[in-house]
Protein backbone atom coordinates (compact mmCIF):
# COMPACT_ATOMS: atom_id res chain seq x y z
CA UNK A 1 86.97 89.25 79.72
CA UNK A 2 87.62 92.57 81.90
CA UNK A 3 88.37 95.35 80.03
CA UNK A 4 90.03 98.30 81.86
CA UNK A 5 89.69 102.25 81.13
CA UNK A 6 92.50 104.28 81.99
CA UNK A 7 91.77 108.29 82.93
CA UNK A 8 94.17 110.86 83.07
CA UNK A 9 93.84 112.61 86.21
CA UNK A 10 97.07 114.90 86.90
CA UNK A 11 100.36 115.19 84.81
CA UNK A 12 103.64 116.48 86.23
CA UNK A 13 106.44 117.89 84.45
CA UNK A 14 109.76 118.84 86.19
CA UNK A 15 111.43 121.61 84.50
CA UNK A 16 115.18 123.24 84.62
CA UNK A 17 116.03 126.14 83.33
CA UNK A 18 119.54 127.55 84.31
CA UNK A 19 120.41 125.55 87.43
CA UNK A 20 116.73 126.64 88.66
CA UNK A 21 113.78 123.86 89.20
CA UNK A 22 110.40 124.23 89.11
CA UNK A 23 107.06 121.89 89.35
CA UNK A 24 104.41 121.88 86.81
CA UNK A 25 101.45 119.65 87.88
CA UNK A 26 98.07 120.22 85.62
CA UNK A 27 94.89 118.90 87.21
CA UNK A 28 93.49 117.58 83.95
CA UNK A 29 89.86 117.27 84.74
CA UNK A 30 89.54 120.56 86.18
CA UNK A 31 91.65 121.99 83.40
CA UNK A 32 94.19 123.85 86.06
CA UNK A 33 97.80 124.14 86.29
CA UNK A 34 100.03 124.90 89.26
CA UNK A 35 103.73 125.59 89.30
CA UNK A 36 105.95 126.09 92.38
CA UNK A 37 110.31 126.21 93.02
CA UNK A 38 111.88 123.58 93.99
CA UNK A 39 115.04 123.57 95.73
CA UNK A 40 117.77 121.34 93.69
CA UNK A 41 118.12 118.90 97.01
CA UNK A 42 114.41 117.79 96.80
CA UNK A 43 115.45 117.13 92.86
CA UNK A 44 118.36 114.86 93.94
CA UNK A 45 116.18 113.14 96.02
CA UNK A 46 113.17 112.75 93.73
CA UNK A 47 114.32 109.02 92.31
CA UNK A 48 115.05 107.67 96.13
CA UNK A 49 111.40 108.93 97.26
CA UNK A 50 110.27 107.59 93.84
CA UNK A 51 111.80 103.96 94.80
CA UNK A 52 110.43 104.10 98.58
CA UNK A 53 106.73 105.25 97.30
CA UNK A 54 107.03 102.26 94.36
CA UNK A 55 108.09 99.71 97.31
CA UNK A 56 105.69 101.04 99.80
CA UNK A 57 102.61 100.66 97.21
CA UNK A 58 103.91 97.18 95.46
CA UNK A 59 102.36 94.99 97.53
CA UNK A 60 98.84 96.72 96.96
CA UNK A 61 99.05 97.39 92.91
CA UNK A 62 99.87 93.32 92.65
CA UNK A 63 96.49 92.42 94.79
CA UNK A 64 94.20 95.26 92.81
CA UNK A 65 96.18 93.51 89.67
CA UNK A 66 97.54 96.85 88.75
């Protein structure tokens, strides 16, 4: 039987505070964190880029058996 180990590489967190967005995205083997703005319309259209990436990549996870 395969076993599997999953590694944590990055971790993303997207934060509001007062009507204002911003991007948290730690680089966990290197220990790093970056943070930029981001405008409110690229929030709105985080879930619809989130669906097109998912259907885009499907087709590969199910033949790697991810």
């Amino acid at each position: 039987m395969e076993t599997s180990t999953q590694t944590l590489l990055f971790a993303a967190e997207l934060i509001e505070d007062n009507g204002t967005y911003t991007l948290v995205v730690e680089d966990v083997g290197k220990g790093t964190v970056q943070s930029t703005p981001v405008p409110k319309a690229m929030v709105d259209k985080l879930p619809a880029f989130l669906a097109a990436l998912t259907a885009k990549l499907s087709p590969v996870q199910r033949s790697r058996g991810w």
